[in-house]
C-alpha atoms as a PDB file:
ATOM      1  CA  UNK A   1       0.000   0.000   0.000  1.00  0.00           C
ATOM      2  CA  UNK A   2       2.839   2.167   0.731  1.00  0.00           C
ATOM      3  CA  UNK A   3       4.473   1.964  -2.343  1.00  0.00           C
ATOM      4  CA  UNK A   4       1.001   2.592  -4.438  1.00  0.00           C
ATOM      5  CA  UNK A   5       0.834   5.861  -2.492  1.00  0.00           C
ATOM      6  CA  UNK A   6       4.438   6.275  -3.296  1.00  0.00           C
ATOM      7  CA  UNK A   7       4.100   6.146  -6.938  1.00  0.00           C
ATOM      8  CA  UNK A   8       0.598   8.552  -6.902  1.00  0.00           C
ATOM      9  CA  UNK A   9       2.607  10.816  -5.348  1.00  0.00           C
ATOM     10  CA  UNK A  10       5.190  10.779  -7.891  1.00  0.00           C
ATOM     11  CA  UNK A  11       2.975  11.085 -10.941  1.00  0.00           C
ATOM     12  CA  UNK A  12       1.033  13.799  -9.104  1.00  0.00           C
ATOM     13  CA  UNK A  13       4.365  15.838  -8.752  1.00  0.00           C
ATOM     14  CA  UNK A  14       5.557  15.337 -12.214  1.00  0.00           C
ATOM     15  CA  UNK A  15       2.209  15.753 -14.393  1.00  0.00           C
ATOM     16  CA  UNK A  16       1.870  16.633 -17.710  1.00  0.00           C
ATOM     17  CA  UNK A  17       5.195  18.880 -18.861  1.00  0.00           C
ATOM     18  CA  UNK A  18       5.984  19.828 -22.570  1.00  0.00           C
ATOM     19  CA  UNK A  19       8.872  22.219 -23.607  1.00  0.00           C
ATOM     20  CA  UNK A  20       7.931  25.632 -25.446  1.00  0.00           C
ATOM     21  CA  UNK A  21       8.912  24.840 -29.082  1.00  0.00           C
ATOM     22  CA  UNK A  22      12.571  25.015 -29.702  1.00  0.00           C
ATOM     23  CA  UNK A  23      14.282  25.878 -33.142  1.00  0.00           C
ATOM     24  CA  UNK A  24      17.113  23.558 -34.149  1.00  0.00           C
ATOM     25  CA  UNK A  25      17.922  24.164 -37.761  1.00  0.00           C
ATOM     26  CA  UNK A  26      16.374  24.956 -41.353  1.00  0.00           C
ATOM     27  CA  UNK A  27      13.297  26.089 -40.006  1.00  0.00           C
ATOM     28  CA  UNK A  28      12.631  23.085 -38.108  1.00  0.00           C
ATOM     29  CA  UNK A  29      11.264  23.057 -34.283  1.00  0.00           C
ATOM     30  CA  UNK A  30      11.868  20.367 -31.675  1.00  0.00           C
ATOM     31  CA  UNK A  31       8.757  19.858 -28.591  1.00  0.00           C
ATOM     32  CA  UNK A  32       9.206  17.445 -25.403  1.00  0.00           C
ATOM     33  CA  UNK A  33       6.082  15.861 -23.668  1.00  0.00           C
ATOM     34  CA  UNK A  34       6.007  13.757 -20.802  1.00  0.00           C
ATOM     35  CA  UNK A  35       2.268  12.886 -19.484  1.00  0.00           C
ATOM     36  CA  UNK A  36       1.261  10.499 -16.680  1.00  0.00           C
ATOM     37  CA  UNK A  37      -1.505   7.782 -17.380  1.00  0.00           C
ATOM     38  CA  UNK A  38      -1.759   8.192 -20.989  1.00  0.00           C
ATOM     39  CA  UNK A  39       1.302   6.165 -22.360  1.00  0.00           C
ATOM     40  CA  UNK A  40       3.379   6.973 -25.105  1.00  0.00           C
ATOM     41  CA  UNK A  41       0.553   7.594 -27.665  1.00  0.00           C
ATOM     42  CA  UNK A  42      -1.104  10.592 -25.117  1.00  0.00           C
ATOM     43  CA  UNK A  43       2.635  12.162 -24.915  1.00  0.00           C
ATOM     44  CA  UNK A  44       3.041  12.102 -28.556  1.00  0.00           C
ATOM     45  CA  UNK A  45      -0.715  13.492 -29.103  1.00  0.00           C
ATOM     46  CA  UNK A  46       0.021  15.973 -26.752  1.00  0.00           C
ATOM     47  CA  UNK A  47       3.184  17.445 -28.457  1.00  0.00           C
ATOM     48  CA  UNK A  48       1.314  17.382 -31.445  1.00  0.00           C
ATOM     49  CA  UNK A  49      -1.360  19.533 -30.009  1.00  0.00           C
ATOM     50  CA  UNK A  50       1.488  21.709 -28.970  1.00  0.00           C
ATOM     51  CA  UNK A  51       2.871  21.242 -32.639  1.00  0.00           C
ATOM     52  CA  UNK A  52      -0.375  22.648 -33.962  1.00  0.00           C
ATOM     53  CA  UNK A  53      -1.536  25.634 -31.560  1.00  0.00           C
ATOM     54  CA  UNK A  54       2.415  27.021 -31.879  1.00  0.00           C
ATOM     55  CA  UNK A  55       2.021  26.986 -36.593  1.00  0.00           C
ATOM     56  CA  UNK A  56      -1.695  27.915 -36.448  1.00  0.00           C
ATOM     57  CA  UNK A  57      -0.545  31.226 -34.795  1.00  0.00           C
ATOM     58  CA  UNK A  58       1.576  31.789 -37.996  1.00  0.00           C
ATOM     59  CA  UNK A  59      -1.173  30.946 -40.025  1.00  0.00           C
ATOM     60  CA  UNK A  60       0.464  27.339 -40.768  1.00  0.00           C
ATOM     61  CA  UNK A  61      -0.652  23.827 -40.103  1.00  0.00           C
ATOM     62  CA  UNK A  62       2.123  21.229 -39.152  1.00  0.00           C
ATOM     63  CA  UNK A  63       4.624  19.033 -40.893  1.00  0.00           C
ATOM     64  CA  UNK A  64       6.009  16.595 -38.657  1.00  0.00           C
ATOM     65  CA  UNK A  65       9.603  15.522 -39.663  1.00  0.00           C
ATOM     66  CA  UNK A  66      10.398  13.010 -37.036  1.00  0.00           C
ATOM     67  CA  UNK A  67       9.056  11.961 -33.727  1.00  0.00           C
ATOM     68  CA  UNK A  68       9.746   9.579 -31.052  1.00  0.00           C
ATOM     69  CA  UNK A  69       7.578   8.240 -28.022  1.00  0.00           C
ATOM     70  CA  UNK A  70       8.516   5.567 -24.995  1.00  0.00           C
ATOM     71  CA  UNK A  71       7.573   4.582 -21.659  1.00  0.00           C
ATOM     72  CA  UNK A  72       9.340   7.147 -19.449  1.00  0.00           C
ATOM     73  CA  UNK A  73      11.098   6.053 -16.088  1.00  0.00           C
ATOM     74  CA  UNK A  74       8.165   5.594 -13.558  1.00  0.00           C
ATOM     75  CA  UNK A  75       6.294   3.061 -15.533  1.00  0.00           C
ATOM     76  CA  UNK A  76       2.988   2.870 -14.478  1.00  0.00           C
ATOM     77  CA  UNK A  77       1.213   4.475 -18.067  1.00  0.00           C
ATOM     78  CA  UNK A  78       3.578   7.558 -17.978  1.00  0.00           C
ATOM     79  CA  UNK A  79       4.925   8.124 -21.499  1.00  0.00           C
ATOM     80  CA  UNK A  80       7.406  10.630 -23.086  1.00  0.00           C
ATOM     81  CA  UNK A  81       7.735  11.962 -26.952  1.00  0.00           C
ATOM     82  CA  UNK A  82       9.342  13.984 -28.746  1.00  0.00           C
ATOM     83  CA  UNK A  83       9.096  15.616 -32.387  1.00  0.00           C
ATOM     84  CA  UNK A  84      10.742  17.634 -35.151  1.00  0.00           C
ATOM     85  CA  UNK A  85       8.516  19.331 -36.813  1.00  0.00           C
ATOM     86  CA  UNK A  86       8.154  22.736 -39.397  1.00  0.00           C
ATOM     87  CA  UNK A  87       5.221  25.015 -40.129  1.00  0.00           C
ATOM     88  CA  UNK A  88       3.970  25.199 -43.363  1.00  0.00           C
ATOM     89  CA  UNK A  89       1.486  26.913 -45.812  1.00  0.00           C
ATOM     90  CA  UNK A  90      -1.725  25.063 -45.538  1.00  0.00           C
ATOM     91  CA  UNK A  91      -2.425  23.903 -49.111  1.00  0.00           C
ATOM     92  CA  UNK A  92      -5.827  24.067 -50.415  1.00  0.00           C
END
């Protein structure tokens, strides 16, 4: 029982995190999410969300270069990802 409270506590101090978008190189951006209880496809949604608020301000949708999602260190349904990504024109 201990140990189950130990964990909650855990996920309740790290919750859901993602980095501000980050430039690397050619116009591409780079954006970090780590989210408890929602695995690695919830972390990689929620960069993507991220991905998508941060172009639409330019007037851009998203096109996603690279990304990559895992199981982070606590286990337990927390899941990490990470993506590349550029803003471009919306084609119509």
């Amino acid at each position: 029982m201990r140990q189950l409270l130990l964990m909650a506590f855990a996920l309740a101090l790290t919750g859901c995190t993602t980095t501000a978008p980050v430039q690397t190189a050619d116009g591409n951006w780079m954006i970090s999410a780590r989210v408890p209880l929602s695995g690695q496809s919830g972390a990689l949604n929620q960069a993507l969300g991220e991905a998508n608020t941060f172009c639409a301000s330019q007037g851009k949708v998203v096109r996603l270069v690279s990304n990559t999602s895992q199981e982070c260190a606590l286990h337990g349904g927390c899941g990490e990802a990470q993506i590349s990504f550029a803003c471009a024109k919306a084609s119509n």
